[in-house]
N, C-alpha and C. Protein backbone atom coordinates (compact mmCIF):
# COMPACT_ATOMS: atom_id res chain seq x y z
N UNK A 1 77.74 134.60 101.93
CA UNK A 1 77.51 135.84 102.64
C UNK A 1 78.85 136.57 102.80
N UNK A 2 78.79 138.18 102.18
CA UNK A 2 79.95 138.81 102.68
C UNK A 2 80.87 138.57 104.31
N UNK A 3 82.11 138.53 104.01
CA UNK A 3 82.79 138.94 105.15
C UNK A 3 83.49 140.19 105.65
N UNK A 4 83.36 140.87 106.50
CA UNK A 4 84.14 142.16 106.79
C UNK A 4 85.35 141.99 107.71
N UNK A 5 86.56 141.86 107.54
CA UNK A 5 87.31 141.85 108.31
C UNK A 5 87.52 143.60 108.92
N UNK A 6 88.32 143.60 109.81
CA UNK A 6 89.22 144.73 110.50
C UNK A 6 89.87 145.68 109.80
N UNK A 7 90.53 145.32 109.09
CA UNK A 7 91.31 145.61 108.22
C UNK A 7 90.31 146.22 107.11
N UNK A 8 89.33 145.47 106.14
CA UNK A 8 89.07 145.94 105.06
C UNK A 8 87.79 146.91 105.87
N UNK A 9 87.36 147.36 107.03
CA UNK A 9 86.38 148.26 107.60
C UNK A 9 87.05 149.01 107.74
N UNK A 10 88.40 149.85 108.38
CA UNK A 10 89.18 150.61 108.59
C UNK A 10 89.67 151.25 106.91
N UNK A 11 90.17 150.47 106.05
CA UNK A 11 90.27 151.00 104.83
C UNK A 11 89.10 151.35 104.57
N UNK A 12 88.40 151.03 104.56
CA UNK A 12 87.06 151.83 103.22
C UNK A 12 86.06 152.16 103.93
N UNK A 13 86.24 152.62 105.27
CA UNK A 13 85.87 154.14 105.80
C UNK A 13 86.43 154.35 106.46
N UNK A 14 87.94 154.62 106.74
CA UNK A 14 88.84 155.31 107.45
C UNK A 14 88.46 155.14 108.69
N UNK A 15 88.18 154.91 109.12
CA UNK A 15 87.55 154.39 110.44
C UNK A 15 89.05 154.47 111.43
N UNK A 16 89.03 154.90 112.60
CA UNK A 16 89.70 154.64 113.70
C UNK A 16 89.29 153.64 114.44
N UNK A 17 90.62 152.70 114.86
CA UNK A 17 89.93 151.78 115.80
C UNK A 17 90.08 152.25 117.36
N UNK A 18 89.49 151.97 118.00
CA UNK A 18 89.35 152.62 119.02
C UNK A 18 89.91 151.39 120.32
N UNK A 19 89.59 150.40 120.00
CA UNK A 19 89.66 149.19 121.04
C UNK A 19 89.15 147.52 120.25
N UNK A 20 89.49 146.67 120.67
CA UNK A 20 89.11 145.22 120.67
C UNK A 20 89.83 144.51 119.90
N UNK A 21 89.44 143.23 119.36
CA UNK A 21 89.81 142.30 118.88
C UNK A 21 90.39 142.64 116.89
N UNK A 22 90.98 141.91 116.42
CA UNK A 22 90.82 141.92 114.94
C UNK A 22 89.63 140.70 114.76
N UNK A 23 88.42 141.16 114.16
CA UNK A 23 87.34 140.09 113.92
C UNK A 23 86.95 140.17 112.30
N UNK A 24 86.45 139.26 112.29
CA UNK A 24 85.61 139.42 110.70
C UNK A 24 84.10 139.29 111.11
N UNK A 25 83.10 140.19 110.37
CA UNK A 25 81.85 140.47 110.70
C UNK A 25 81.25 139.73 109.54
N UNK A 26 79.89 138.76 109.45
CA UNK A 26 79.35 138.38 108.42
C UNK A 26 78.02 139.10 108.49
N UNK A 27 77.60 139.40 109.46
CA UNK A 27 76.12 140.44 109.66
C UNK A 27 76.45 141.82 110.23
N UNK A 28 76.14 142.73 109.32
CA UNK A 28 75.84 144.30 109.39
C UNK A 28 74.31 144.36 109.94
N UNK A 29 74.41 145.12 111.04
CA UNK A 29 72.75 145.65 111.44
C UNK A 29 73.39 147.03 111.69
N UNK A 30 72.00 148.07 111.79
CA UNK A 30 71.64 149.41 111.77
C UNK A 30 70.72 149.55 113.05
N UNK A 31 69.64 148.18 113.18
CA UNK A 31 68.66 148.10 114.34
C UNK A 31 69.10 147.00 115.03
N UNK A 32 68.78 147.77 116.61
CA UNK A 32 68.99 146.44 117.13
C UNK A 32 68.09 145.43 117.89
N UNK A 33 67.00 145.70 116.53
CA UNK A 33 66.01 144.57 116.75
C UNK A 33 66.31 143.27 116.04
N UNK A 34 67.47 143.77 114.83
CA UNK A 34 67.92 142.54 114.49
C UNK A 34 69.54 142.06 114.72
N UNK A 35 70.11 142.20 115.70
CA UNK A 35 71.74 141.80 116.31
C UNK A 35 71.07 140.48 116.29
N UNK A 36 72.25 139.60 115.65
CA UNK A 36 72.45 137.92 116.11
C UNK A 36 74.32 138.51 116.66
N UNK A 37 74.17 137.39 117.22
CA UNK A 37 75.74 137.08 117.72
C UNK A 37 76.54 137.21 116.65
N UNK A 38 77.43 138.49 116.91
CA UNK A 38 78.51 138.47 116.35
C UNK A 38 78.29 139.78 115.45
N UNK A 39 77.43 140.10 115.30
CA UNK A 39 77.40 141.45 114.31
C UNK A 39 78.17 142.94 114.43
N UNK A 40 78.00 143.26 113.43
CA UNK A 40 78.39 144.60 113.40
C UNK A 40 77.50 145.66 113.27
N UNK A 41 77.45 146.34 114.54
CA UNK A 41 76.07 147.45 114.82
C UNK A 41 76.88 148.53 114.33
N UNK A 42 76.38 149.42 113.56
CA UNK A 42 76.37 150.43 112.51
C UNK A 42 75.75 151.76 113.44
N UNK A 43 76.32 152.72 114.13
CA UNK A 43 74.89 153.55 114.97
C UNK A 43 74.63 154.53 114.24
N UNK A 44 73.45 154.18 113.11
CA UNK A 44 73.15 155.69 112.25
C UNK A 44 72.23 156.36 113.43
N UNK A 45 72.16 157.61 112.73
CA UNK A 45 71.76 158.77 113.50
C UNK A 45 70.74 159.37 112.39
N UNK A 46 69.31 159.64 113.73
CA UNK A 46 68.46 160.83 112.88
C UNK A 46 67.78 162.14 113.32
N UNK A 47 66.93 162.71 112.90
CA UNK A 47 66.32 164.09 112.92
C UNK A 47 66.25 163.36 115.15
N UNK A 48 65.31 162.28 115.21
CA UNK A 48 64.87 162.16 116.41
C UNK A 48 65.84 160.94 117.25
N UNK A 49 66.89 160.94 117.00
CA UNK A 49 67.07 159.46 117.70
C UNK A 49 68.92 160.02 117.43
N UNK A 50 69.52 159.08 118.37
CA UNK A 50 71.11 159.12 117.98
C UNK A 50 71.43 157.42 118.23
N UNK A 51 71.98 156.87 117.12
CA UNK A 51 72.43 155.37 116.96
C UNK A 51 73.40 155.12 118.64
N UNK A 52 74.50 156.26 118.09
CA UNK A 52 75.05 155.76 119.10
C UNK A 52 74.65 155.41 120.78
N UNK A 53 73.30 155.87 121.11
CA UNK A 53 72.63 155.68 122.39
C UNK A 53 72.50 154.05 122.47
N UNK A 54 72.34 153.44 121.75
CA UNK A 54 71.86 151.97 121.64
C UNK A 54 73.16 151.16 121.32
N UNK A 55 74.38 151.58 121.44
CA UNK A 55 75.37 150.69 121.74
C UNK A 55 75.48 149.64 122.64
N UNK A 56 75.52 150.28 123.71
CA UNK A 56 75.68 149.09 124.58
C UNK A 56 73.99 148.18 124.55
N UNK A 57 72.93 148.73 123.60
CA UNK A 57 72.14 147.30 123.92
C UNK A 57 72.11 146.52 122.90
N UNK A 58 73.20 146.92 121.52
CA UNK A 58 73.51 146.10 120.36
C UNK A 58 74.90 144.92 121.24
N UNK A 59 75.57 145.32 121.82
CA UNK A 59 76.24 144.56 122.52
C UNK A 59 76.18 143.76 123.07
N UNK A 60 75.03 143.88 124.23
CA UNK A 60 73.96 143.01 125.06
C UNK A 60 72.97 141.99 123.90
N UNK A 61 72.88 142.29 123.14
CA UNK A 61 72.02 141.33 122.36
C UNK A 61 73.01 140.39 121.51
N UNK A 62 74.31 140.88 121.36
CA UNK A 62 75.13 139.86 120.63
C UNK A 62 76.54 140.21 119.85
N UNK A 63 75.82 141.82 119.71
CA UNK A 63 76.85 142.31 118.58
C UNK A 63 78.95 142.49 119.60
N UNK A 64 79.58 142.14 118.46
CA UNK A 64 80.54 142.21 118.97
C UNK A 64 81.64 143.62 118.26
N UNK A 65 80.71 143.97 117.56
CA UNK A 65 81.54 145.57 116.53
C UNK A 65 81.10 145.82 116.74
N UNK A 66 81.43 147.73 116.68
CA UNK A 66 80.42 148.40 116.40
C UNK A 66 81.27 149.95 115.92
N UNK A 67 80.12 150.59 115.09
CA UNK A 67 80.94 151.43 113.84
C UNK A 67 79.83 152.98 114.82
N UNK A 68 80.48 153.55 115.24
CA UNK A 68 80.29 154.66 115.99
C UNK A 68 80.58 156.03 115.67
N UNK A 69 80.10 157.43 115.97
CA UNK A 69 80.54 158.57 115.52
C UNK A 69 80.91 159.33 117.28
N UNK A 70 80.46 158.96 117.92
CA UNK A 70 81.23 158.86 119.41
C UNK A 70 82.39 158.39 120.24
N UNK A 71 83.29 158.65 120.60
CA UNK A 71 84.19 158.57 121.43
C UNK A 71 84.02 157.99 123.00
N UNK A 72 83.19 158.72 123.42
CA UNK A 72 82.22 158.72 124.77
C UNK A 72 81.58 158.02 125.18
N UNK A 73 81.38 156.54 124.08
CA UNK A 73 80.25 155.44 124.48
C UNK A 73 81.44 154.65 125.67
N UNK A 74 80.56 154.07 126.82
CA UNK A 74 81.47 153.21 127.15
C UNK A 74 81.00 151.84 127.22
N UNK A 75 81.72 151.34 126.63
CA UNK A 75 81.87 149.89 126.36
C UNK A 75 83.09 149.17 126.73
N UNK A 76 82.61 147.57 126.44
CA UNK A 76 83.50 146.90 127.01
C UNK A 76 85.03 147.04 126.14
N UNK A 77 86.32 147.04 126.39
CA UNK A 77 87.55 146.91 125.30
C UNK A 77 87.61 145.78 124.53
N UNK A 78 86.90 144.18 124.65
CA UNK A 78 86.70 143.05 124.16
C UNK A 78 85.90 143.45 122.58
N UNK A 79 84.88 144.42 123.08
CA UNK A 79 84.38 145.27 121.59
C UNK A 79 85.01 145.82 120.51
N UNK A 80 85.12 144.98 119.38
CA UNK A 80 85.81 145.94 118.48
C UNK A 80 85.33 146.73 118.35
N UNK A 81 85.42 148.19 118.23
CA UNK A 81 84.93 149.55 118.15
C UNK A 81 85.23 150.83 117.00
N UNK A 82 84.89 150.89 116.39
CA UNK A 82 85.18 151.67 115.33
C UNK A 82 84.77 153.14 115.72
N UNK A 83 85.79 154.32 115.00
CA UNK A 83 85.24 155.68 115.22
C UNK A 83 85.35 156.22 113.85
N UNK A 84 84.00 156.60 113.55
CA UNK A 84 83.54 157.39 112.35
C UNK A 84 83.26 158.75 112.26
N UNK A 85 83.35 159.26 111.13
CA UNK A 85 82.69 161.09 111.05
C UNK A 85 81.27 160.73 110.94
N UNK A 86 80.96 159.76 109.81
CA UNK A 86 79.63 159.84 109.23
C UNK A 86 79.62 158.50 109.27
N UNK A 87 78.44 157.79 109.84
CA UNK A 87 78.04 156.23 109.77
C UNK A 87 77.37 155.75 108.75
N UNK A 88 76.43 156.77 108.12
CA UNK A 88 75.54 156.89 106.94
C UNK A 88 76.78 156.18 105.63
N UNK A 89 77.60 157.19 105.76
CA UNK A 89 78.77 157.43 104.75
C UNK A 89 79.59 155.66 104.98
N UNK A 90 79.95 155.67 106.24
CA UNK A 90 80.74 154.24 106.38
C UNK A 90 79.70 153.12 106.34
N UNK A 91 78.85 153.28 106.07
CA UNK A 91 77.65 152.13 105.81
C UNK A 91 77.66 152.08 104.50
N UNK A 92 77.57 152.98 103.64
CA UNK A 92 77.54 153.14 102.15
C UNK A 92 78.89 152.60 101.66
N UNK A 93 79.98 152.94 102.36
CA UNK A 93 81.58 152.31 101.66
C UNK A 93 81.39 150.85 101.84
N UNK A 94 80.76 150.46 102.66
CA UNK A 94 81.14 148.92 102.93
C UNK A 94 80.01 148.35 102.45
N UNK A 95 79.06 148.71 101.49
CA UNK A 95 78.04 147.74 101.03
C UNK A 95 78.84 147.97 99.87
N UNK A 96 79.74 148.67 99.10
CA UNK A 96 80.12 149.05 98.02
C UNK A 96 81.34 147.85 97.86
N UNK A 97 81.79 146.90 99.07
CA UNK A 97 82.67 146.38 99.13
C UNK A 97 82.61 145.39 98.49
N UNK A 98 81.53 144.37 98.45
CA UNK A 98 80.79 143.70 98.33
C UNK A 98 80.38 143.24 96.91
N UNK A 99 79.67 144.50 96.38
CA UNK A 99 79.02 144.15 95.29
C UNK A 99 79.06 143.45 94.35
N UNK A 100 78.32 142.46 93.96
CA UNK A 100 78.85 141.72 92.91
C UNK A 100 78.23 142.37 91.53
């Protein structure tokens, strides 16, 4: 299973870090019907819904990243926290990381 470190999420979507730990992520989620401990919550955004609203309950369920287009969420600083333009876009760089 892929690993995402700190480092290679910040390169290949420019990502600002905003706060937390240097971690390596082995699970990417989008929903957070599926956070296990330790993931990296992704907050895409749509026509009816905004990802980033469900931060703090990807947190509460396990996740310890999270790849954001908000500034304004508040969360704990223990959270690694990423700040994005486009999550769509930084979701697409980092499956590209990967590929075999």
């Amino acid at each position: 299973m892929p690993r995402f470190s700190t480092e290679e999420i910040i390169q290949a979507t420019g990502a600002k870090l905003l706060h937390g730990k240097v971690r390596n992520f082995s699970t990417i989620s989008t929903d957070t019907r599926t956070i296990v401990q330790g993931s990296l919550f992704i907050a895409l955004s749509g026509e009816h819904y905004n990802g980033n609203d469900f931060a703090l309950e990807a947190v509460n369920k396990g996740a310890t990243g999270l790849i954001l287009t908000q500034e304004d969420v508040e969360i704990s600083e223990e959270v690694t926290t990423f700040l994005v333009t486009d999550t769509r876009q930084a979701l697409m760089k980092l499956a590209c990381l990967h590929r075999q």
